[in-house]
C-alpha atoms as a PDB file:
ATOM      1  CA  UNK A   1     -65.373-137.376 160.381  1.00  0.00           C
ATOM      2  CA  UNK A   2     -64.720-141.064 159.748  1.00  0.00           C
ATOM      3  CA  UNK A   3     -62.467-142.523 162.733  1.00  0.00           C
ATOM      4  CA  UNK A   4     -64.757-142.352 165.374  1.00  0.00           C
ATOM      5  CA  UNK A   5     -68.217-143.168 164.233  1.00  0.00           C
ATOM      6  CA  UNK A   6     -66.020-146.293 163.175  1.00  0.00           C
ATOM      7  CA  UNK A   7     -63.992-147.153 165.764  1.00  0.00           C
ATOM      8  CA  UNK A   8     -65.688-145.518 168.819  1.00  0.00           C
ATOM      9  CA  UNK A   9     -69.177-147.234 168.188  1.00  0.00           C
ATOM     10  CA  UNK A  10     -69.703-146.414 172.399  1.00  0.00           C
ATOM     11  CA  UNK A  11     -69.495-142.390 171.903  1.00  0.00           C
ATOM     12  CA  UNK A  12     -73.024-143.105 169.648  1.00  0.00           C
ATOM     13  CA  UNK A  13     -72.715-139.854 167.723  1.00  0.00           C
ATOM     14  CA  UNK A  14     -75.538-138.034 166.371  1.00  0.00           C
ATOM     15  CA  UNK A  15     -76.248-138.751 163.050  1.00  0.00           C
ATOM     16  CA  UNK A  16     -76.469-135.321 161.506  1.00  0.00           C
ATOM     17  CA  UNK A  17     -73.064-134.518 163.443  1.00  0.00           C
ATOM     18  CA  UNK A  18     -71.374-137.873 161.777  1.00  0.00           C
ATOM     19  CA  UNK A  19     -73.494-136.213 158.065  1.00  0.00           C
ATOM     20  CA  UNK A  20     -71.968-132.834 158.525  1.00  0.00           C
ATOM     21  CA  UNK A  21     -68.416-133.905 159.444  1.00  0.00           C
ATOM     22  CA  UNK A  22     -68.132-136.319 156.569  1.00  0.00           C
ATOM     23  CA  UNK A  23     -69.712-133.501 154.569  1.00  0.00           C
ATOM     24  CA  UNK A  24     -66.373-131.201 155.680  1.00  0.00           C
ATOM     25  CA  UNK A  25     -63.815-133.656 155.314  1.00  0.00           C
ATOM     26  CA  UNK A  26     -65.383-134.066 151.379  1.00  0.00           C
ATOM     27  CA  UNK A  27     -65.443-130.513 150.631  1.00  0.00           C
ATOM     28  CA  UNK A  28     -61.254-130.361 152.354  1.00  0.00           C
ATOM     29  CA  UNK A  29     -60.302-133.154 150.305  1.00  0.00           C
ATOM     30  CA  UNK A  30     -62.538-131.680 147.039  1.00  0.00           C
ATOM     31  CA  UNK A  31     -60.154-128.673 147.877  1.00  0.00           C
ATOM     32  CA  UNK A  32     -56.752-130.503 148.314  1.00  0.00           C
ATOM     33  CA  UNK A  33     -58.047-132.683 144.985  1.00  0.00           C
ATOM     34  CA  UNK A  34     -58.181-129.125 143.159  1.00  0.00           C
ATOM     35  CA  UNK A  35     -54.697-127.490 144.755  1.00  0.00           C
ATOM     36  CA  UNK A  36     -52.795-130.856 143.842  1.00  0.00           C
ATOM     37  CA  UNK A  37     -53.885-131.102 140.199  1.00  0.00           C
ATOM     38  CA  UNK A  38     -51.473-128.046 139.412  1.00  0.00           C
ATOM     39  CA  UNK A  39     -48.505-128.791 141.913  1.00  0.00           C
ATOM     40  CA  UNK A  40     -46.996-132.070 143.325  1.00  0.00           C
ATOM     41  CA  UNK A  41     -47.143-131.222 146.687  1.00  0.00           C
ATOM     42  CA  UNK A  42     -49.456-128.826 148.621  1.00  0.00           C
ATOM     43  CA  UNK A  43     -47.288-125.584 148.666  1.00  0.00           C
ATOM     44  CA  UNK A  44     -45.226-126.188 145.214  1.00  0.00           C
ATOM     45  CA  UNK A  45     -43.460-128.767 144.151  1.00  0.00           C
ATOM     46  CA  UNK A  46     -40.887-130.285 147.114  1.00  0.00           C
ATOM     47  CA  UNK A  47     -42.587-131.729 150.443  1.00  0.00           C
ATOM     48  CA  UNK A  48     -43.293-128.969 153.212  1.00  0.00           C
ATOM     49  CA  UNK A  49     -44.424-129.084 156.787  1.00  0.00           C
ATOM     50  CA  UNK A  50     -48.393-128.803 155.404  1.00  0.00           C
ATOM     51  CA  UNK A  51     -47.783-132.055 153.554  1.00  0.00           C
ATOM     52  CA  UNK A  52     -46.482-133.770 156.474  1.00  0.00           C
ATOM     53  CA  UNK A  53     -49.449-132.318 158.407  1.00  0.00           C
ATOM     54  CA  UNK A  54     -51.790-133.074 155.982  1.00  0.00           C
ATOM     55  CA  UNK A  55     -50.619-136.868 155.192  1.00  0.00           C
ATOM     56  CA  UNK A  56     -50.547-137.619 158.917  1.00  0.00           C
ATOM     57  CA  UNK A  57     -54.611-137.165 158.834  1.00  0.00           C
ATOM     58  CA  UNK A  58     -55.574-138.590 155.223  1.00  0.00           C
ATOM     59  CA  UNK A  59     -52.583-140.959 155.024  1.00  0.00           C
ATOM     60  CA  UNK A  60     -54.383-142.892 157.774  1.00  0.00           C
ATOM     61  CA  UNK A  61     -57.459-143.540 155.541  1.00  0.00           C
ATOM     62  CA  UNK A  62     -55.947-145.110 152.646  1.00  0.00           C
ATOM     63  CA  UNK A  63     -56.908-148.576 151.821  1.00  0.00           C
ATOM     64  CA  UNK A  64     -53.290-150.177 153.008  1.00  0.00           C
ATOM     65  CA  UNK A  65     -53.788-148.322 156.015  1.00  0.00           C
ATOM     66  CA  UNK A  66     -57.214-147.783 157.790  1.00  0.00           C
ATOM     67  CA  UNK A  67     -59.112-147.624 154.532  1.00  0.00           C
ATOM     68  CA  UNK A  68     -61.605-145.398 155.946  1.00  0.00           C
ATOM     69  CA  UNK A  69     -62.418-143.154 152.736  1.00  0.00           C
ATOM     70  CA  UNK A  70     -63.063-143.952 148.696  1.00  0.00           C
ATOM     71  CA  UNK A  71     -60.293-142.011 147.166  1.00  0.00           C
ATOM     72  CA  UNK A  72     -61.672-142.874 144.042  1.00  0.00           C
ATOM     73  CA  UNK A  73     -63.184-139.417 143.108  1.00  0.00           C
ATOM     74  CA  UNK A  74     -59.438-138.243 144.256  1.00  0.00           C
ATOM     75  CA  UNK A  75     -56.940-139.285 141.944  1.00  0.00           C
ATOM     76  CA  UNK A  76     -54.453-135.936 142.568  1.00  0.00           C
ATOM     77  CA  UNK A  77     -54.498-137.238 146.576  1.00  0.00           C
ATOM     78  CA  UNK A  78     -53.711-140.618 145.323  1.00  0.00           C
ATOM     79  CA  UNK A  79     -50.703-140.060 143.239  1.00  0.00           C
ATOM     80  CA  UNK A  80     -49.648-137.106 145.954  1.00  0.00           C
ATOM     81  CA  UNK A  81     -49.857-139.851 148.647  1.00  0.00           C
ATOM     82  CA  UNK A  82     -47.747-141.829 146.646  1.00  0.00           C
ATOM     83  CA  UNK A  83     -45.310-139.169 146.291  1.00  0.00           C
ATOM     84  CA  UNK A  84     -45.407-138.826 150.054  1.00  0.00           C
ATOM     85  CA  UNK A  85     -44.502-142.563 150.795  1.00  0.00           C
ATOM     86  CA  UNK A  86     -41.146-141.958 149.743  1.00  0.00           C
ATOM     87  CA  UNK A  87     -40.665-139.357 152.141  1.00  0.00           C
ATOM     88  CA  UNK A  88     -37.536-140.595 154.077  1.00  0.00           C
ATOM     89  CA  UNK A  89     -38.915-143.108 157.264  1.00  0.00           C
ATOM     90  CA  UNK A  90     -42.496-143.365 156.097  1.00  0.00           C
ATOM     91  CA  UNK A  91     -41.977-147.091 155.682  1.00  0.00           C
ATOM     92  CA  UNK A  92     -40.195-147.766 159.096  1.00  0.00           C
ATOM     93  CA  UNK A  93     -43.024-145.603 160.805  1.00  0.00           C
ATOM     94  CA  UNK A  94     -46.254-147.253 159.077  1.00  0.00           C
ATOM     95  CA  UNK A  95     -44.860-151.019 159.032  1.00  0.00           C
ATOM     96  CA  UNK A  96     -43.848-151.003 162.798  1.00  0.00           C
ATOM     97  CA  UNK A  97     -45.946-153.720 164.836  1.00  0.00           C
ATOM     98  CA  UNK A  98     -47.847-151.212 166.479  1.00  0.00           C
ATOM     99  CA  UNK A  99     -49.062-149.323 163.327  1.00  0.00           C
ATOM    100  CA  UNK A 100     -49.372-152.791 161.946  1.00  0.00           C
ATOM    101  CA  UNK A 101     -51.770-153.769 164.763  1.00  0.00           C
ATOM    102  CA  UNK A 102     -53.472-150.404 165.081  1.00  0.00           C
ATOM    103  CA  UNK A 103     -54.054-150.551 161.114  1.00  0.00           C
ATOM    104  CA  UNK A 104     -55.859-154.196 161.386  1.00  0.00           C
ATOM    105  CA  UNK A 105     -57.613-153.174 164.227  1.00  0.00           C
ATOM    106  CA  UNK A 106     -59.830-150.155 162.576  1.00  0.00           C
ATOM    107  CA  UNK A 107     -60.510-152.397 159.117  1.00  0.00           C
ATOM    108  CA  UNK A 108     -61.986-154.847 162.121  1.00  0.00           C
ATOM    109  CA  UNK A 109     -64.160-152.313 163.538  1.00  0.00           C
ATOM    110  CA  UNK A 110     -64.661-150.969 160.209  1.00  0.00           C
ATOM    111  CA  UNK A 111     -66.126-154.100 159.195  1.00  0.00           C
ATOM    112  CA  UNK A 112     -68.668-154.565 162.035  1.00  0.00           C
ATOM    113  CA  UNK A 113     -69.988-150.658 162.038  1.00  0.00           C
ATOM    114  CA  UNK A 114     -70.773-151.531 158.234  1.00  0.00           C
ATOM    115  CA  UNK A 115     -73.620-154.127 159.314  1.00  0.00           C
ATOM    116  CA  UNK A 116     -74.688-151.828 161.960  1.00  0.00           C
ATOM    117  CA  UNK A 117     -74.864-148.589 159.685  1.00  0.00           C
END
């Protein structure tokens, strides 16, 4: 919904496919948003297999990282990503050169699809 109209300018993606994507991954997160404001973590309150599944996608699109999405209308995702960057190796995993590189590449694209949107 957000990485490749972003990052993969070439693929030129329809418009109302980029609309109705972005309008899926809002009404997931809306959902997640909901779930988290009654448990830490998405199947009760200790980390599970879903939250590692889950951070692996929206992880990616926090501001330190890829900052792809306005979590500002998601405060329950924020403080549930926080929880989740203490999971053991989430550091050594996101600050290794090639995250590091990957990370600073999308804000980059990110950046130049703005003026072109």
């Amino acid at each position: 919904a957000y990485f490749a109209p972003v990052v993969r300018g070439d693929l030129q993606l329809p418009a109302a496919l980029v609309k109705s994507n972005a309008f899926s991954a809002k009404a997931a997160l809306k959902l997640l948003e909901n779930r988290l404001a009654t448990q830490k973590f998405m199947a009760g309150n200790s980390v599970t297999i879903a939250d590692l599944f889950a951070y692996s996608e929206i992880g990616q699109c926090l501001p330190q990282y890829c900052d792809l999405i306005d979590f500002t209308p998601y405060p329950n995702i924020l403080a549930w990503s926080k929880r989740m960057s203490k999971v053991d190796a989430h550091n050594k995993v996101h600050e290794s050169k090639g995250m590091t590189r990957l990370y600073k590449f999308i804000r980059k694209s990110k950046a130049a699809s703005k003026s072109k949107l």
